[in-house]
PDB file of N, CA and C in Angstrom:
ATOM      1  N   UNK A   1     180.691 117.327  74.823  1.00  0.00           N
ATOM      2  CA  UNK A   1     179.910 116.481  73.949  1.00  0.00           C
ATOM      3  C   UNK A   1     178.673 115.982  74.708  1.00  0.00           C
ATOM      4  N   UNK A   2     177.803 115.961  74.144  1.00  0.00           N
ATOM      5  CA  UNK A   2     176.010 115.850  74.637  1.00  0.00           C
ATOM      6  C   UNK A   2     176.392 113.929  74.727  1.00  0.00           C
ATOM      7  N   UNK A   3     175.279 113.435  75.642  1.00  0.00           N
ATOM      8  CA  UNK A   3     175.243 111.858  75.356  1.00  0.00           C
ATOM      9  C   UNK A   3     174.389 111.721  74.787  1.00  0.00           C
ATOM     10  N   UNK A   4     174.678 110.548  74.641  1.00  0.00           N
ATOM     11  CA  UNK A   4     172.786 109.734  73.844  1.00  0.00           C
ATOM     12  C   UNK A   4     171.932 110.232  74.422  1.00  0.00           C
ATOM     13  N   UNK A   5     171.689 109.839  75.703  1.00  0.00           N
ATOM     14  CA  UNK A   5     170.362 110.132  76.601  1.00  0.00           C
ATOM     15  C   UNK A   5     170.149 111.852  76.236  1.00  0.00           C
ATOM     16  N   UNK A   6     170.874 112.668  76.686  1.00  0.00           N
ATOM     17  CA  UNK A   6     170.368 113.941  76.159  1.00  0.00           C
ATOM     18  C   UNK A   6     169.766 113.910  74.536  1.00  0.00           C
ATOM     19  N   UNK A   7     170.957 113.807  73.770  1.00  0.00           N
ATOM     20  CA  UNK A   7     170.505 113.840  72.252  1.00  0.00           C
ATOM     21  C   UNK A   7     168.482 113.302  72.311  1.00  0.00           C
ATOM     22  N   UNK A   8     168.244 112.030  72.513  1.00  0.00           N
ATOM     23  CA  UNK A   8     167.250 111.470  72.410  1.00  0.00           C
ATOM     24  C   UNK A   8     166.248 112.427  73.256  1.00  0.00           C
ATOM     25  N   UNK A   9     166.366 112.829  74.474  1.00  0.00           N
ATOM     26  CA  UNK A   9     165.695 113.581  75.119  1.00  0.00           C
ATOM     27  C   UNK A   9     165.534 115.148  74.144  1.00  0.00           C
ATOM     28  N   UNK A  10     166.334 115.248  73.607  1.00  0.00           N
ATOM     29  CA  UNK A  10     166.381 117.174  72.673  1.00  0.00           C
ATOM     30  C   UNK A  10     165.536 116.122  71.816  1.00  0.00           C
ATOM     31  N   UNK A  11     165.719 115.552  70.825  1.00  0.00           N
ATOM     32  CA  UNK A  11     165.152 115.353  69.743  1.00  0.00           C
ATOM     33  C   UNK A  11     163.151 115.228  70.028  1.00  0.00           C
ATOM     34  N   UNK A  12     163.265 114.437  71.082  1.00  0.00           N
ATOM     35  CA  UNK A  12     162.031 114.479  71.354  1.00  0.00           C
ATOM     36  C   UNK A  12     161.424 115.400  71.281  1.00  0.00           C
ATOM     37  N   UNK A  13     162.031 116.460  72.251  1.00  0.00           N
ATOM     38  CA  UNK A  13     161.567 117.392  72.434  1.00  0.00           C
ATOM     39  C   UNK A  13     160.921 118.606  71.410  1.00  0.00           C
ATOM     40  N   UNK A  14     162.292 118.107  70.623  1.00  0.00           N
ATOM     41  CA  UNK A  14     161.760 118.791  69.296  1.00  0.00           C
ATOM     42  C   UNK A  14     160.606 118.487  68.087  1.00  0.00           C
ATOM     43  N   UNK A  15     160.374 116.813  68.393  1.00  0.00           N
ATOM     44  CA  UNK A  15     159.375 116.243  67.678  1.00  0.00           C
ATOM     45  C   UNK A  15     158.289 117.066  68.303  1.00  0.00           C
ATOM     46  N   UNK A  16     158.280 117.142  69.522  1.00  0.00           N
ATOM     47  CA  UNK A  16     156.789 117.774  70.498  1.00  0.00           C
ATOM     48  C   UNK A  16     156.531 119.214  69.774  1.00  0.00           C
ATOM     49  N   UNK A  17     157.421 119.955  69.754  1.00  0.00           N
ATOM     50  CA  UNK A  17     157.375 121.215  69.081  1.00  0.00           C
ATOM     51  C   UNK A  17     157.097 121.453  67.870  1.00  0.00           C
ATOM     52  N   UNK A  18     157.588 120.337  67.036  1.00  0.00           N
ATOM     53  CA  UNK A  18     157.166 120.196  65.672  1.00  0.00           C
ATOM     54  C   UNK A  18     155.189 119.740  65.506  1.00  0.00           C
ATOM     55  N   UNK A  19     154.834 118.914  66.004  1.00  0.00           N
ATOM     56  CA  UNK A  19     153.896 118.378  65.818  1.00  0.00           C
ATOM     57  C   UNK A  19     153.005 119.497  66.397  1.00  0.00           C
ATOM     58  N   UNK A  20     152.950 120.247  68.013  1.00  0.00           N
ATOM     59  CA  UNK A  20     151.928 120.919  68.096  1.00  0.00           C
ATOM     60  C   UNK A  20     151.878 122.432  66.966  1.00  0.00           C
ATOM     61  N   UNK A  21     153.326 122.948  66.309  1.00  0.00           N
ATOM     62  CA  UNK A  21     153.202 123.864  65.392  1.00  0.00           C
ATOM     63  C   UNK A  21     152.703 123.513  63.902  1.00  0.00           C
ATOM     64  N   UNK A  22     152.915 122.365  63.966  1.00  0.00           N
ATOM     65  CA  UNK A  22     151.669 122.298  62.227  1.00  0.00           C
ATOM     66  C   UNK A  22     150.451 121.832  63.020  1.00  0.00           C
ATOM     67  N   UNK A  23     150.226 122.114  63.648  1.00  0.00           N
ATOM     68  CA  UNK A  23     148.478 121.845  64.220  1.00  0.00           C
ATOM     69  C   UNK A  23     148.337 123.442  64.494  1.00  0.00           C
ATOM     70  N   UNK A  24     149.206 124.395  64.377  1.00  0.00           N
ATOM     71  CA  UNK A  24     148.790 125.991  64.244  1.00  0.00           C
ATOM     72  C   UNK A  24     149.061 126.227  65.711  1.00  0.00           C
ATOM     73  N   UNK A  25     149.810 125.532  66.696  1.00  0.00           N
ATOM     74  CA  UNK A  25     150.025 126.183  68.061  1.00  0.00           C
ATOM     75  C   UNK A  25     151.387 126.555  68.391  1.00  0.00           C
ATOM     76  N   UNK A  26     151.580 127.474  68.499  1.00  0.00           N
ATOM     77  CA  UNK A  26     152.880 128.489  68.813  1.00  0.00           C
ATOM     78  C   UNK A  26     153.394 127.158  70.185  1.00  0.00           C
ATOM     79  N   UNK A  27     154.747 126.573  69.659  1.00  0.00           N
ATOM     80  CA  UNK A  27     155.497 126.256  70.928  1.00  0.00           C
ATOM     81  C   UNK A  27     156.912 126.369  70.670  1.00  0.00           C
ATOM     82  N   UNK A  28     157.799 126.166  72.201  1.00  0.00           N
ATOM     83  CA  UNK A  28     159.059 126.610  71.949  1.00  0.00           C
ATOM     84  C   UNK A  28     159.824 125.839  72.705  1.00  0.00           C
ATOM     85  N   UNK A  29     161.132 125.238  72.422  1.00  0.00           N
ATOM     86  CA  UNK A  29     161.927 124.439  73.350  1.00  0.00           C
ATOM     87  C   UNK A  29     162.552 125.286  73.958  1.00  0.00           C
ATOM     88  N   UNK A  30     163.064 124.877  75.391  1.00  0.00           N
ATOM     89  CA  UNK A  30     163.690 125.564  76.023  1.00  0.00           C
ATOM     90  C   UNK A  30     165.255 124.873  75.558  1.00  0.00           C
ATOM     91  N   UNK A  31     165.937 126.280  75.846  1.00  0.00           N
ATOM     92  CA  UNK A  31     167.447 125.814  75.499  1.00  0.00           C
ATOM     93  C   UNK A  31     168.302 124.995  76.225  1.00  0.00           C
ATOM     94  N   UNK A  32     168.844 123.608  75.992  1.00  0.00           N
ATOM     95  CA  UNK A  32     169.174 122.974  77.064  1.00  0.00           C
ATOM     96  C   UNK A  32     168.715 122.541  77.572  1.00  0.00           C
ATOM     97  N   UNK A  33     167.277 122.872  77.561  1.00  0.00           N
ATOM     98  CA  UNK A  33     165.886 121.976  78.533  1.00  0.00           C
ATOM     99  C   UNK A  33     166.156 122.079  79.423  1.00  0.00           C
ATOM    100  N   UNK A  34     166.067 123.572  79.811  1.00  0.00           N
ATOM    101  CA  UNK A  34     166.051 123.835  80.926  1.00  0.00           C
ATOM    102  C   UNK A  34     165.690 125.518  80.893  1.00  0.00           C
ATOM    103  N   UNK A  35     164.002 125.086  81.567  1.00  0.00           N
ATOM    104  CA  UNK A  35     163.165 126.303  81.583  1.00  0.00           C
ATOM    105  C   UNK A  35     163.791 127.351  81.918  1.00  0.00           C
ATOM    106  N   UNK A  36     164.971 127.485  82.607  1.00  0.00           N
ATOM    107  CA  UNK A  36     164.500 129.093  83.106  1.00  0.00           C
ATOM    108  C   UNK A  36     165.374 129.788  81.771  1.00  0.00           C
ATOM    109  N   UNK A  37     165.554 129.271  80.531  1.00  0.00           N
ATOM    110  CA  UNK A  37     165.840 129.861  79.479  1.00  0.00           C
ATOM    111  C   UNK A  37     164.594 130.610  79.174  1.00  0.00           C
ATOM    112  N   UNK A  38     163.179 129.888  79.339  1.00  0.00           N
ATOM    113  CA  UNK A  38     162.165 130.544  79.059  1.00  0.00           C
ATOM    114  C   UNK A  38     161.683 131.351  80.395  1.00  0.00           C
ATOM    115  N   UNK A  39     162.423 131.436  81.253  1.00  0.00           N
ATOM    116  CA  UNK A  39     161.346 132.257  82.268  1.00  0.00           C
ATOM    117  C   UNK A  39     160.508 131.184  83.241  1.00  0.00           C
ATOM    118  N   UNK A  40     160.980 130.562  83.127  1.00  0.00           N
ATOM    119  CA  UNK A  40     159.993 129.101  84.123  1.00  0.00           C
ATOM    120  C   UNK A  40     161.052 128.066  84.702  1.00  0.00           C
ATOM    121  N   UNK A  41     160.662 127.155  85.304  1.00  0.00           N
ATOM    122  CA  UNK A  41     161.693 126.436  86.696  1.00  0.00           C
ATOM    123  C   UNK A  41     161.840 125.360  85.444  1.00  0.00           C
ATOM    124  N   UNK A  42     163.145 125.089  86.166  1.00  0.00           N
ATOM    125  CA  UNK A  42     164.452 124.243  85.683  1.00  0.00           C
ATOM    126  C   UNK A  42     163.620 123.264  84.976  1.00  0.00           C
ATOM    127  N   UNK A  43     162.796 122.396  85.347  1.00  0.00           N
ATOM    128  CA  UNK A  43     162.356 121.266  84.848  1.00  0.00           C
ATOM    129  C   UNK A  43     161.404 121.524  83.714  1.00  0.00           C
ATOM    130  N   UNK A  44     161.129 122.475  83.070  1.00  0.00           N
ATOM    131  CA  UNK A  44     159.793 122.743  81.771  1.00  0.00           C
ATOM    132  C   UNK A  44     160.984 122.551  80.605  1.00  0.00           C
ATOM    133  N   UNK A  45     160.391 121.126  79.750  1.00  0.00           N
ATOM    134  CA  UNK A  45     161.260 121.574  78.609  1.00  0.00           C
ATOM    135  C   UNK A  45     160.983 122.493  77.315  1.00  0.00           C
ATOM    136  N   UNK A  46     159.565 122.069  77.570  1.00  0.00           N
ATOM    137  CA  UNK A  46     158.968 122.813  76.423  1.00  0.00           C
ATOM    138  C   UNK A  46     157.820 123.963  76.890  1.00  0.00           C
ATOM    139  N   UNK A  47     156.957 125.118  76.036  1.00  0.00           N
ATOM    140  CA  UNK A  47     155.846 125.594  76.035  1.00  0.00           C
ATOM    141  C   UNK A  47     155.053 125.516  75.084  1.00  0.00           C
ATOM    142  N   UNK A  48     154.151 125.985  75.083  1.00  0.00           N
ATOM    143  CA  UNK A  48     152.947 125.876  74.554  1.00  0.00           C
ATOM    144  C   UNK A  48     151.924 126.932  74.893  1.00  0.00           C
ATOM    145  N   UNK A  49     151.375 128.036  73.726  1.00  0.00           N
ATOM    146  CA  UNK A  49     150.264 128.679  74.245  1.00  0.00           C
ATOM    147  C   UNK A  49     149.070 128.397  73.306  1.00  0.00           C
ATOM    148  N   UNK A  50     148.065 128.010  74.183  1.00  0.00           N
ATOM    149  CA  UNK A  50     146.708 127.982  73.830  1.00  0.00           C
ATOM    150  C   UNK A  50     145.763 128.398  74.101  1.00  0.00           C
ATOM    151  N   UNK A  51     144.658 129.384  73.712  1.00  0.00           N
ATOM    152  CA  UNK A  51     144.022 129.996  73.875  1.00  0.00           C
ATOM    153  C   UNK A  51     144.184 131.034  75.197  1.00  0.00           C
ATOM    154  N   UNK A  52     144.787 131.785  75.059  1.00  0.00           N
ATOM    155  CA  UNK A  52     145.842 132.471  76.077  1.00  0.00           C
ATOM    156  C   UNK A  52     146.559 132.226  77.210  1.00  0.00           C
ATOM    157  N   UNK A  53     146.513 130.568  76.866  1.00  0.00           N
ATOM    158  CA  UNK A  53     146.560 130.018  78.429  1.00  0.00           C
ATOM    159  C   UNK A  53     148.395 129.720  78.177  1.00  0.00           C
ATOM    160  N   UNK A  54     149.390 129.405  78.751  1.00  0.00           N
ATOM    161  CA  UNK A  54     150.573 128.728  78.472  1.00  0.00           C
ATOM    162  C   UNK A  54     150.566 127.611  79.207  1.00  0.00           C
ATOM    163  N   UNK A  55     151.113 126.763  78.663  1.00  0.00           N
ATOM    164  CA  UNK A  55     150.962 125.504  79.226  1.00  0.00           C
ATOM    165  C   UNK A  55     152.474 124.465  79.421  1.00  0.00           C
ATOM    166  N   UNK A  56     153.110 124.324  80.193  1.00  0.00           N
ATOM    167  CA  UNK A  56     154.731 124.217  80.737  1.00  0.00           C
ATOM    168  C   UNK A  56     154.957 122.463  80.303  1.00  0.00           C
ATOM    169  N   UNK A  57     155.520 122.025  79.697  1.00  0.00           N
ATOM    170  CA  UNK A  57     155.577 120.446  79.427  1.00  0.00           C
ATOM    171  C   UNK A  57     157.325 119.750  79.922  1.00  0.00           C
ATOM    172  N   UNK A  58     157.305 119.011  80.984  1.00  0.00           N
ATOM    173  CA  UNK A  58     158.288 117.792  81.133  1.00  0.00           C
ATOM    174  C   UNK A  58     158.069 116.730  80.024  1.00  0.00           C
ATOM    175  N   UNK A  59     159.225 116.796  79.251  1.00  0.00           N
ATOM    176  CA  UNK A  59     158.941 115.470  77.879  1.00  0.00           C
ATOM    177  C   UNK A  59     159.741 114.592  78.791  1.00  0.00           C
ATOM    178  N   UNK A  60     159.734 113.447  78.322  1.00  0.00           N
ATOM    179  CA  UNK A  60     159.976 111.826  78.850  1.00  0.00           C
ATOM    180  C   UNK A  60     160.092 111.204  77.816  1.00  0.00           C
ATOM    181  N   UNK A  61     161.092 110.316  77.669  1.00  0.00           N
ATOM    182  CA  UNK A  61     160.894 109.664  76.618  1.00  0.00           C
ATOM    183  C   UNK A  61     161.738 108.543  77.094  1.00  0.00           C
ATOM    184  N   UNK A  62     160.970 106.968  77.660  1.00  0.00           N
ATOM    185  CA  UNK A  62     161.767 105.870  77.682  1.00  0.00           C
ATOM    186  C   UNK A  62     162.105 105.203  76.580  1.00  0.00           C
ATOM    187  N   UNK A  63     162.763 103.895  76.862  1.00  0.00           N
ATOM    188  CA  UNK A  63     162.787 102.714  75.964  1.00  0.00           C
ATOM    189  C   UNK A  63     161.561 101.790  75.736  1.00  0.00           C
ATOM    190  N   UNK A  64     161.260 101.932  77.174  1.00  0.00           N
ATOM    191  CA  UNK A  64     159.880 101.227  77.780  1.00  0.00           C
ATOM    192  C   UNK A  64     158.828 102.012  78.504  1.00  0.00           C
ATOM    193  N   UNK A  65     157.527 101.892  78.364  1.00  0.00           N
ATOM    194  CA  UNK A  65     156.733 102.824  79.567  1.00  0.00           C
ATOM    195  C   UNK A  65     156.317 101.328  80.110  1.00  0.00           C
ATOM    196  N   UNK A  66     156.069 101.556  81.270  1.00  0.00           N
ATOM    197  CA  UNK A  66     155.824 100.477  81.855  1.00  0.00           C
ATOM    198  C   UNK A  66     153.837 100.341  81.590  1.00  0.00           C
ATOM    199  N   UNK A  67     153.294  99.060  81.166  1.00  0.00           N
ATOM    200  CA  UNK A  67     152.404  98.887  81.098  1.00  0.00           C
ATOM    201  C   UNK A  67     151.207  99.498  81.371  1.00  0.00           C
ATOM    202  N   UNK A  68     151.311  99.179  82.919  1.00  0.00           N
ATOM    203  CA  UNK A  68     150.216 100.028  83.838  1.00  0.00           C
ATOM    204  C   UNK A  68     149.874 101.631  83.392  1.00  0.00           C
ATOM    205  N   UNK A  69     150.519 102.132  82.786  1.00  0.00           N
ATOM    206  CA  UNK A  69     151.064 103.874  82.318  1.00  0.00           C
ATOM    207  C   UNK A  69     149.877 103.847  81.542  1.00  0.00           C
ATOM    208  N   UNK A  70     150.314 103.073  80.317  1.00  0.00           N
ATOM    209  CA  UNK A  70     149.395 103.358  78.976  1.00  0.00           C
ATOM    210  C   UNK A  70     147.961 102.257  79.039  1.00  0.00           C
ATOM    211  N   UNK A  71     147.356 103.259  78.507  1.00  0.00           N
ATOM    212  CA  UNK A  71     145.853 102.790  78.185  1.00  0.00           C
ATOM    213  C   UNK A  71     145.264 101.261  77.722  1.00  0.00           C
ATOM    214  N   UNK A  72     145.305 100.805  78.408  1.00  0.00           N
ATOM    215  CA  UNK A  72     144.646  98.899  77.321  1.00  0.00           C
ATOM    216  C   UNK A  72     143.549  99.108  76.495  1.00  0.00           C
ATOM    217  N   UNK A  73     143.163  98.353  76.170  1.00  0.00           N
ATOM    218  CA  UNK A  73     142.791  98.318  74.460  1.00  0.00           C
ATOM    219  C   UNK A  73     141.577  98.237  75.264  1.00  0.00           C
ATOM    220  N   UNK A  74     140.631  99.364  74.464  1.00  0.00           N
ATOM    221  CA  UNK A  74     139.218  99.718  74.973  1.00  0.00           C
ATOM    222  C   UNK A  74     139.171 100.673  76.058  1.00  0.00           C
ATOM    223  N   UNK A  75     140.370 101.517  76.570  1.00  0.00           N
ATOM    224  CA  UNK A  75     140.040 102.299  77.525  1.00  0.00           C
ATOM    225  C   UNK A  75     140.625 103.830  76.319  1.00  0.00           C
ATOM    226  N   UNK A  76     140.606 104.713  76.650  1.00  0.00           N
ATOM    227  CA  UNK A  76     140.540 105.776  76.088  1.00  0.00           C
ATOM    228  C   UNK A  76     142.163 106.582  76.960  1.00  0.00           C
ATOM    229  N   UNK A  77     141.992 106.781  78.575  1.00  0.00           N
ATOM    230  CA  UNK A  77     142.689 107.348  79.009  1.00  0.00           C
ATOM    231  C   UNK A  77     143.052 106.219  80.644  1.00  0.00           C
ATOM    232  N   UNK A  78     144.466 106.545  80.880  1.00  0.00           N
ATOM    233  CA  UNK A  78     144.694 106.681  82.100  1.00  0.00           C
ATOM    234  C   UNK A  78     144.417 107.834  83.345  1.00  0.00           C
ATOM    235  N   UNK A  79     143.746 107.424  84.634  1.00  0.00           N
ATOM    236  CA  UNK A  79     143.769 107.856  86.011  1.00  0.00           C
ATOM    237  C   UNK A  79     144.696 107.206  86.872  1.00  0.00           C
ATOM    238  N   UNK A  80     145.592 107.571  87.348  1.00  0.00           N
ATOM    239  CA  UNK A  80     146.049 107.967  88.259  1.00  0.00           C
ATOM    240  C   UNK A  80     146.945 108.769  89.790  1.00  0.00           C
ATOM    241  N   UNK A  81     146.855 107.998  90.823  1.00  0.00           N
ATOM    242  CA  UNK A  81     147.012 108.731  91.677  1.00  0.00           C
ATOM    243  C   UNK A  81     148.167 108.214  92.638  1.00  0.00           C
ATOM    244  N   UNK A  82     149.294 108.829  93.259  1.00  0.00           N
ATOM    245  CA  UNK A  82     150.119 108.022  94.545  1.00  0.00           C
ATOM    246  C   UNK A  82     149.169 108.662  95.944  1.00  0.00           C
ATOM    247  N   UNK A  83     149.066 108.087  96.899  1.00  0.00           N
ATOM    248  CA  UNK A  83     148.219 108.248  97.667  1.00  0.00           C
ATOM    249  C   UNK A  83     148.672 109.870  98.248  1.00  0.00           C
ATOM    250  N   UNK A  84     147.848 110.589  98.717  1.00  0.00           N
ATOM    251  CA  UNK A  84     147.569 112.063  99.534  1.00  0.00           C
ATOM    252  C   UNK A  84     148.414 112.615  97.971  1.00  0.00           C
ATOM    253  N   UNK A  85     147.998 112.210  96.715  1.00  0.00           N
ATOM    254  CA  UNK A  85     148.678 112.998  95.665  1.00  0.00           C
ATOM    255  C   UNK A  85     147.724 113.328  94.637  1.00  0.00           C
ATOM    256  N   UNK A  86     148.260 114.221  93.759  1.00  0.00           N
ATOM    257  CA  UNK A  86     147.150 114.378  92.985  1.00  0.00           C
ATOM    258  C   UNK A  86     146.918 113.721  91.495  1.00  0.00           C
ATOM    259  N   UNK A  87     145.493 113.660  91.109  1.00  0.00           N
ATOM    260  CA  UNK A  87     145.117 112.526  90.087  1.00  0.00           C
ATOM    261  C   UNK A  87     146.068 112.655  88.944  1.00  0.00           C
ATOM    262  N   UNK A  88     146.597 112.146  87.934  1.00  0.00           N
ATOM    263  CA  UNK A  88     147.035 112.748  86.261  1.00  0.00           C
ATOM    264  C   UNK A  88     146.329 111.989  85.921  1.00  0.00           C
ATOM    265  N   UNK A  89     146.622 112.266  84.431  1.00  0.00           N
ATOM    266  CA  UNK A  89     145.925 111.601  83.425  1.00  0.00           C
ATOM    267  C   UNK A  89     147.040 111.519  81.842  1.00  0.00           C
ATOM    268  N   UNK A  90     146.926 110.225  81.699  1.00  0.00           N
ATOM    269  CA  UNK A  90     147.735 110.048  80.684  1.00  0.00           C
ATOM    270  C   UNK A  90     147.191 109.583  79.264  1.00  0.00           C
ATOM    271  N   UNK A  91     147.078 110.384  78.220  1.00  0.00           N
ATOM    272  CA  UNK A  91     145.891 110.430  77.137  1.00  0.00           C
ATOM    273  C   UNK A  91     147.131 110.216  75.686  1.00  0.00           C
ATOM    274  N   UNK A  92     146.706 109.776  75.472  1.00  0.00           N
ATOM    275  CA  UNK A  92     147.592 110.026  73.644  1.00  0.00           C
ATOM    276  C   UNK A  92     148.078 111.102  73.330  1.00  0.00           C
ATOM    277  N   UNK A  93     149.007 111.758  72.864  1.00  0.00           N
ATOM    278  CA  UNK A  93     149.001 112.784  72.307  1.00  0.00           C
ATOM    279  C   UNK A  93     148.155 113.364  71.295  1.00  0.00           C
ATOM    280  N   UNK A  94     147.828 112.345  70.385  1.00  0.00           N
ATOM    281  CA  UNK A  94     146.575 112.961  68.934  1.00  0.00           C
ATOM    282  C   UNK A  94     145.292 113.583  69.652  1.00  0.00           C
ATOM    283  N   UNK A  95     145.295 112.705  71.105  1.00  0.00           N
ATOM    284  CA  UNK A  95     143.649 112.827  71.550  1.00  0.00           C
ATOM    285  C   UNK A  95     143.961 114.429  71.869  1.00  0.00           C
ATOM    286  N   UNK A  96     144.745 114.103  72.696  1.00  0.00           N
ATOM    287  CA  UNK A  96     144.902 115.795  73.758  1.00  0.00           C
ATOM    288  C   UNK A  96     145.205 117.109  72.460  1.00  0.00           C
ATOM    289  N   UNK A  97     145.773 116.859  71.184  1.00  0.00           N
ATOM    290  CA  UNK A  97     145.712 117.421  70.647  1.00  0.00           C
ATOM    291  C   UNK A  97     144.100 117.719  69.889  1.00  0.00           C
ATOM    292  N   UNK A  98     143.399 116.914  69.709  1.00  0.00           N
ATOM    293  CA  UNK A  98     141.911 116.917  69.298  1.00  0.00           C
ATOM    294  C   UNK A  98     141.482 117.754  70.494  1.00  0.00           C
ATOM    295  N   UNK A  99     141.621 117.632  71.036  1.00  0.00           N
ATOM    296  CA  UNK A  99     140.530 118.189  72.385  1.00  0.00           C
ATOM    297  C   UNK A  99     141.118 119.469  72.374  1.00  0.00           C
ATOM    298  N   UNK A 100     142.498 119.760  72.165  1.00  0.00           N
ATOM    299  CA  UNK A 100     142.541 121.191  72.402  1.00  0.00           C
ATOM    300  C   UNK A 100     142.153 121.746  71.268  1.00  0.00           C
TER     301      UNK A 100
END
């Protein structure tokens, strides 16, 4: 029997898949969420191809994101970095979907 935490983690996952395929982009959950169903390392739950590119996604889904994460009112996106690491960026989903 699956727990909560999984269940909530699949479902997500599946919301992600749902939303980028009525925007017309081919994506696919991995089974179990766990990439190497698709051919890719343990941790990809989902894919995504766009403009021939594929693109490997870790979904997350807390109770809470902690503040600092998400964007304050008037900024558009998050930067950041843990030191000698490299930058991310944490954007909305609608946006990153606009832009692609």
């Amino acid at each position: 029997m699956t727990t909560k935490s999984k269940r909530k983690g699949a479902t997500f996952e599946l919301e992600l898949v749902r939303e980028l395929q009525e925007r017309g982009i081919e994506a696919e959950k991995a089974w179990g969420s766990n990439g190497k169903a698709l051919g890719e390392s343990e941790g990809v739950d989902l894919v995504f191809n766009w403009e021939n590119e594929r693109w490997r996604v870790q979904a997350k889904r807390r109770a809470k994101i902690p503040e600092y994460v998400k964007p304050p009112e008037g900024a558009d996106i998050v930067m950041m970095r843990e030191d000698r690491g490299e930058t991310l960026v944490v954007i909305p989903l609608s946006d990153f979907l606009d832009l692609l």
